[in-house]
Protein backbone atom coordinates (compact mmCIF):
# COMPACT_ATOMS: atom_id res chain seq x y z
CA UNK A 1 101.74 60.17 12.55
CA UNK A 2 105.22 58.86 13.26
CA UNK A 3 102.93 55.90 16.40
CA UNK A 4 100.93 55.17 13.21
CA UNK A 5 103.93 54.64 11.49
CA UNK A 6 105.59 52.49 13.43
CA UNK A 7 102.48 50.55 14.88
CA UNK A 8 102.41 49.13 10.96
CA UNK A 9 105.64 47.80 11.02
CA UNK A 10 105.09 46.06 14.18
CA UNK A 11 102.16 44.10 13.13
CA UNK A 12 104.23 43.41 9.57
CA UNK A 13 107.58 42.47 11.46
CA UNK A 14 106.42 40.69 15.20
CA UNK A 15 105.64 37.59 13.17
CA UNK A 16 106.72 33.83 12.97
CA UNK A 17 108.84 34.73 9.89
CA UNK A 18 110.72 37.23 11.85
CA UNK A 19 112.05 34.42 14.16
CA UNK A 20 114.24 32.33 11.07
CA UNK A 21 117.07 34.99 10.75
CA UNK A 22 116.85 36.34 14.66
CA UNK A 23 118.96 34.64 17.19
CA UNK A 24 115.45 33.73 19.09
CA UNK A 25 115.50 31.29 16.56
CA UNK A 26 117.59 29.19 19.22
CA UNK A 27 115.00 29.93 22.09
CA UNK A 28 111.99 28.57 19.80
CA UNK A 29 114.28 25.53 18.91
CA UNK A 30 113.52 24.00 22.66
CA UNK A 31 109.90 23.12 24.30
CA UNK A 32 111.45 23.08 27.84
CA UNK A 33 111.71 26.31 30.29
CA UNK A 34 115.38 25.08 30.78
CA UNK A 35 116.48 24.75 27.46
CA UNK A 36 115.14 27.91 26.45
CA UNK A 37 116.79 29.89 29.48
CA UNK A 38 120.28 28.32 28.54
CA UNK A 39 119.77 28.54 24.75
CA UNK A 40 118.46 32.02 24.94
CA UNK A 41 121.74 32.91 27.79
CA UNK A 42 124.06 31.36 25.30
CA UNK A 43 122.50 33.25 22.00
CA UNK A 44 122.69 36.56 23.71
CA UNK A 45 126.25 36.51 24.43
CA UNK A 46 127.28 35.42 21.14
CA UNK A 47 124.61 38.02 19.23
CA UNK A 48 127.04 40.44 17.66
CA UNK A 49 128.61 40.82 14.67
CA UNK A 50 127.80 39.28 11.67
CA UNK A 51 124.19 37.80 11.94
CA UNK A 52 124.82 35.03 10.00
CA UNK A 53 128.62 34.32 11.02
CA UNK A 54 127.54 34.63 14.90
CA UNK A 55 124.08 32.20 13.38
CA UNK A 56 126.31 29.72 12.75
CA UNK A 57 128.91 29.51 15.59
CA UNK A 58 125.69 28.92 17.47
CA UNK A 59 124.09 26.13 15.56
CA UNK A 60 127.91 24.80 15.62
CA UNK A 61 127.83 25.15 19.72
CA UNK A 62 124.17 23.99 20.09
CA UNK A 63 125.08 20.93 17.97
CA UNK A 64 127.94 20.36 20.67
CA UNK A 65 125.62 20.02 22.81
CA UNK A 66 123.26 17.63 21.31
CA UNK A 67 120.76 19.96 21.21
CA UNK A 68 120.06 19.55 25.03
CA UNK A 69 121.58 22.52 27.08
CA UNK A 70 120.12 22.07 30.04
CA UNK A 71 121.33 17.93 29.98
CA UNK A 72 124.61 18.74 28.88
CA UNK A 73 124.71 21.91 30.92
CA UNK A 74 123.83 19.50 34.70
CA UNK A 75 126.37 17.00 33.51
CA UNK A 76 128.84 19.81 32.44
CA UNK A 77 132.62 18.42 33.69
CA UNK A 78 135.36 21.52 32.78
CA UNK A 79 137.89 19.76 33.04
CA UNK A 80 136.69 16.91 30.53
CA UNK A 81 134.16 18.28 27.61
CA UNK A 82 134.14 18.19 23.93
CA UNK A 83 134.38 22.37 23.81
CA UNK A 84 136.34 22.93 20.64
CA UNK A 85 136.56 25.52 17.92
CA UNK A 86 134.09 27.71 19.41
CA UNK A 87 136.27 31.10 19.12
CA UNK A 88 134.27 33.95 18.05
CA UNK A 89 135.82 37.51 17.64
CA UNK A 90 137.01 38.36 21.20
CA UNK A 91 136.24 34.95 22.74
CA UNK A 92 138.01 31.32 23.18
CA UNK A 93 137.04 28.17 24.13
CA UNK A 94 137.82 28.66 27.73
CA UNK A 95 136.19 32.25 28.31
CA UNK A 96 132.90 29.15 27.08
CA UNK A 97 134.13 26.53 29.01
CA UNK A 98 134.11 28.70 32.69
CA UNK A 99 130.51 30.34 31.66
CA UNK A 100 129.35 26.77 31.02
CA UNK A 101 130.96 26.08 34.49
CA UNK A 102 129.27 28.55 36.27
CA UNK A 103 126.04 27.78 34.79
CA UNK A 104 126.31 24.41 35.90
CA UNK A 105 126.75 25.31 39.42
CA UNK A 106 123.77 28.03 39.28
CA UNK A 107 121.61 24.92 37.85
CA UNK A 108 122.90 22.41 41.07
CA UNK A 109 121.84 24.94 43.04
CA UNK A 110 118.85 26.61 41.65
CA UNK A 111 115.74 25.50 39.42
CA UNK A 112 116.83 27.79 36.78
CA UNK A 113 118.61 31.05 35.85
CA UNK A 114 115.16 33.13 36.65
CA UNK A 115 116.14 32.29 40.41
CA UNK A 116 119.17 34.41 40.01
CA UNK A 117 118.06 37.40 38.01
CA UNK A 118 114.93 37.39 40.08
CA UNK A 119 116.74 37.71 43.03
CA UNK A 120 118.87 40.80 41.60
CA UNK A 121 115.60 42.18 40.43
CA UNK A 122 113.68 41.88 43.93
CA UNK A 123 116.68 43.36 46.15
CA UNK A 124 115.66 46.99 44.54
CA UNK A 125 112.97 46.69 41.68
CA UNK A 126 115.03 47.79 39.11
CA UNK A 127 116.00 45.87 35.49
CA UNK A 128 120.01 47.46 35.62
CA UNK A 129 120.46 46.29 39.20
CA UNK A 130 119.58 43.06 38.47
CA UNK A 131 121.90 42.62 35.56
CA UNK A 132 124.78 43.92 38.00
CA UNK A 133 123.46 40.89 39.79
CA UNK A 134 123.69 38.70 37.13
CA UNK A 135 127.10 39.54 36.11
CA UNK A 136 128.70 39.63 39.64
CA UNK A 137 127.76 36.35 40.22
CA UNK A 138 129.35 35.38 37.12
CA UNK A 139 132.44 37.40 37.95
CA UNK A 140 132.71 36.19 41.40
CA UNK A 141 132.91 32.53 40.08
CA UNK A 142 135.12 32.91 37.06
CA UNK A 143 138.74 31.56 37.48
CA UNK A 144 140.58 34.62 36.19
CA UNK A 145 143.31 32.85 35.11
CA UNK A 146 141.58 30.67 33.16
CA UNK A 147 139.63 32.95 30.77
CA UNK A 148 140.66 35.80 28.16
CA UNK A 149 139.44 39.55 27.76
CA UNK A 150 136.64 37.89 25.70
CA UNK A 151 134.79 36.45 28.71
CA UNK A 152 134.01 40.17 29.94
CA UNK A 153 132.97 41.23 26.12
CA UNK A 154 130.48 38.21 26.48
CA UNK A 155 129.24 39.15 30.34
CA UNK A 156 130.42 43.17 30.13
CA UNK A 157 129.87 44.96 33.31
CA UNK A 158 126.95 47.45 33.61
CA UNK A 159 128.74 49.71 36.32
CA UNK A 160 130.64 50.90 32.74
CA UNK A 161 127.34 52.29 31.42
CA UNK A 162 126.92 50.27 27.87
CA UNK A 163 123.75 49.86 26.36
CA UNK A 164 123.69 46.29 27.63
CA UNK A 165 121.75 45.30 24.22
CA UNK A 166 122.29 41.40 24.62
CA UNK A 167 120.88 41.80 28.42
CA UNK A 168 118.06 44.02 27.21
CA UNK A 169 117.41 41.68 24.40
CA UNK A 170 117.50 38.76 26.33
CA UNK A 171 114.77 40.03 28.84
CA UNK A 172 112.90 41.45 26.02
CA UNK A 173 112.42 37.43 24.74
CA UNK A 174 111.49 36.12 28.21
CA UNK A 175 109.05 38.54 29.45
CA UNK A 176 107.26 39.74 26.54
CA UNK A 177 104.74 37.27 25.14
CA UNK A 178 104.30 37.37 21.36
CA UNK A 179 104.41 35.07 18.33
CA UNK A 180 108.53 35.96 18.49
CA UNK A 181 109.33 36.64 22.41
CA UNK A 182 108.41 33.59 24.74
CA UNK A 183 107.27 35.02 27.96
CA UNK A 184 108.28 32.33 30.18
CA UNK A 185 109.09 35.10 32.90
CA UNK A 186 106.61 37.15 34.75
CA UNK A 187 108.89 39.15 38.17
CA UNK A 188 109.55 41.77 35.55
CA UNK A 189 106.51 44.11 34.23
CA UNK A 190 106.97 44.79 30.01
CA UNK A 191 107.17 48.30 31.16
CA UNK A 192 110.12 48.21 32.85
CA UNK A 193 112.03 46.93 30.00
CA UNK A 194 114.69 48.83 28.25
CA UNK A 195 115.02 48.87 24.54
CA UNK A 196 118.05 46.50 22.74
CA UNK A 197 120.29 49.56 21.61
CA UNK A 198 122.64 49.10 18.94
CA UNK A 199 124.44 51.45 16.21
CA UNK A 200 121.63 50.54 13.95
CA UNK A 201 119.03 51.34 16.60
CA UNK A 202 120.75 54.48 17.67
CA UNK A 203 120.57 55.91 14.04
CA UNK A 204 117.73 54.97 13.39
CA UNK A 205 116.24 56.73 16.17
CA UNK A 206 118.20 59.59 15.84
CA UNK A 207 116.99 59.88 12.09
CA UNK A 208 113.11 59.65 14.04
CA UNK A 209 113.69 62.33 16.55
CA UNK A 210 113.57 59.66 19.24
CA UNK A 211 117.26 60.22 20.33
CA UNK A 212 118.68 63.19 20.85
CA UNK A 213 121.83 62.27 22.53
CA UNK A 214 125.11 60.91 20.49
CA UNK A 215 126.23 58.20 22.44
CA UNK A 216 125.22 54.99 22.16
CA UNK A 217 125.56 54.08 26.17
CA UNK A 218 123.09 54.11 28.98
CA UNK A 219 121.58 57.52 29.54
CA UNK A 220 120.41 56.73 25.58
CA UNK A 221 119.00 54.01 26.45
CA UNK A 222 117.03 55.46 28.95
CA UNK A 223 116.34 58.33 26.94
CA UNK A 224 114.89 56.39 24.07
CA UNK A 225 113.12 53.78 26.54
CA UNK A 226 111.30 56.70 27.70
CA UNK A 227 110.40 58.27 24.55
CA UNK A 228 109.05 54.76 23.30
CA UNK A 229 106.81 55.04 26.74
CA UNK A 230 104.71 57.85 25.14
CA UNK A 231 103.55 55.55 22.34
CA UNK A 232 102.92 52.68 24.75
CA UNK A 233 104.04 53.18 28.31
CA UNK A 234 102.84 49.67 29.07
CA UNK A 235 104.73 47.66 26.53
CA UNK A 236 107.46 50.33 25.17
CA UNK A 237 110.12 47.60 23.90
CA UNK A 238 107.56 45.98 21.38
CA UNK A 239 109.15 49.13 19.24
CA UNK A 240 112.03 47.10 18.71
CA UNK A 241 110.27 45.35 15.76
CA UNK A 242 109.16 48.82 14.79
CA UNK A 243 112.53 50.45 14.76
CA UNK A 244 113.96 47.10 12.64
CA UNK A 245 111.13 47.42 10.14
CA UNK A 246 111.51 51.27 9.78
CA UNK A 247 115.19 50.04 9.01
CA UNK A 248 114.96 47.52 6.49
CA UNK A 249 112.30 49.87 4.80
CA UNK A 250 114.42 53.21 4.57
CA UNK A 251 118.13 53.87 3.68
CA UNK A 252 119.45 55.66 6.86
C-alpha cells in the first residue's frame, strides 16, 4: 500500500516542472558535461537554507561567472577575480575563492571532476569512500589561512558521520537519468546511491515507518537507503521525489 503510495507521487513529482524551484535548475541551465559538473559542484554546496535565498546567491554567483563555469573556472586567477558579495550563512568570499582555486587545478590536470570521484570510488567500490576522496583532496589543497569555518560547512568531512545530503544529492543528479537528474555519470550503479537526508526527509520518514532511528546522521541514512531498497533495490533514491511529494501533500 504505502510502494503504491509513493510510486504516485513519483510519476506526479519526477517531472520538468519539478526542476524550476530545485537547485538542478543550475545543472539543466548548461548543455556541456563541464558546465554541468561545476554548476551542479557549486549548487550543492550552497543548497541549504532558504530555497529561494540560497536560489538566488546562486544565480548572483553564476552571473559572476558569465554563465560559463567551466571558462571562467580554467582561467580562474585567485589572486585577481571579480569574487564579491558572495557570503552566504557560514561562508565568505574567500572560503569561494580557494574552492574555485582548487577546482581550477583539478580541471589543469584532469578532464573533469568525474576523474576524481571516480578514482575515490574505484580504490574500494564504495559511494562514502569516495566522498572522503573528494573532500581530502579538497582539504589537502586549501590554504588554511586563507579560508573561514564556512569552507568546511560547504565541503564537511564524512569521517564525522553527517548525512552528507549535498554529496548524496549531487550524485543522485549525475547518475540517475530522468527528466530531472542528468545522468552524465555511469562508474556508480543507481543502487548504490544513498538517499539526500535532511530534517524534512528524516520526519517524513519517520512519520512512514521508514526510519526508526532519531538522528539525522549516517547510520540513518543507511538505514533508510536500505528500507527504500525493498521497494526498488535497483533504483532506491528515485524515492526522493516520493518522500518530497508525500511532504508537500501531508502536514507532518
Amino acid at each position: 500500500m504505502l510502494k503504491t503510495q509513493l510510486d504516485k507521487y513519483i510519476l506526479e513529482y519526477e517531472t520538468k516542472d519539478f526542476i524550476k524551484d530545485d537547485p538542478v535548475q543550475f545543472v539543466h541551465r548548461f548543455k556541456t558535461k563541464q558546465d554541468n559538473e561545476i554548476s551542479g559542484f557549486i549548487a550543492s554546496m550552497f543548497a541549504y537554507g532558504k530555497r529561494e535565498v540560497f536560489i538566488s546567491k546562486l544565480d548572483y554567483i553564476f552571473n559572476l561567472m558569465n554563465n560559463k563555469p567551466f571558462e571562467y573556472v580554467k582561467s580562474f586567477d585567485y589572486k585577481s577575480n571579480n569574487i564579491n558579495s558572495c557570503d552566504y550563512r557560514f561562508s565568505k568570499d574567500c572560503d569561494l575563492v580557494q574552492i574555485l582555486k582548487i577546482l581550477n587545478k583539478l580541471y589543469s590536470e584532469n578532464e573533469s571532476i568525474e576523474s576524481l570521484f571516480k578514482f575515490g570510488y574505484e580504490q574500494k567500490k564504495d559511494v562514502w569512500h569516495m566522498f572522503q576522496v573528494v573532500v581530502d583532496y579538497f582539504y589537502s589543497n586549501v590554504e588554511e589561512q586563507s579560508v573561514t569555518k564556512g569552507f568546511y560547512h560547504l565541503l564537511p568531512d564524512p569521517k564525522k558521520k553527517s548525512a552528507m545530503k549535498r554529496f548524496n544529492m549531487l550524485l543522485r543528479w549525475f547518475v540517475r537519468k530522468s527528466e530531472v537528474d542528468i545522468g552524465i555519470w555511469s562508474f556508480v550503479p543507481k543502487a548504490q546511491l544513498l538517499i539526500p537526508l535532511d530534517t524534512h526527509v528524516a520526519k517524513i520518514s519517520r512519520s512512514l515507518g521508514l526510519l526508526k532511528r532519531n538522528d539525522n546522521g549516517f547510520e540513518s541514512v543507511l538505514e533508510l537507503t536500505n528500507n527504500l531498497k525493498i521497494f526498488d533495490k535497483d533504483d532506491p533514491i528515485k524515492y526522493d521525489f516520493a518522500l518530497f511529494g508525500y511532504g508537500v501533500n501531508h502536514k507532518i
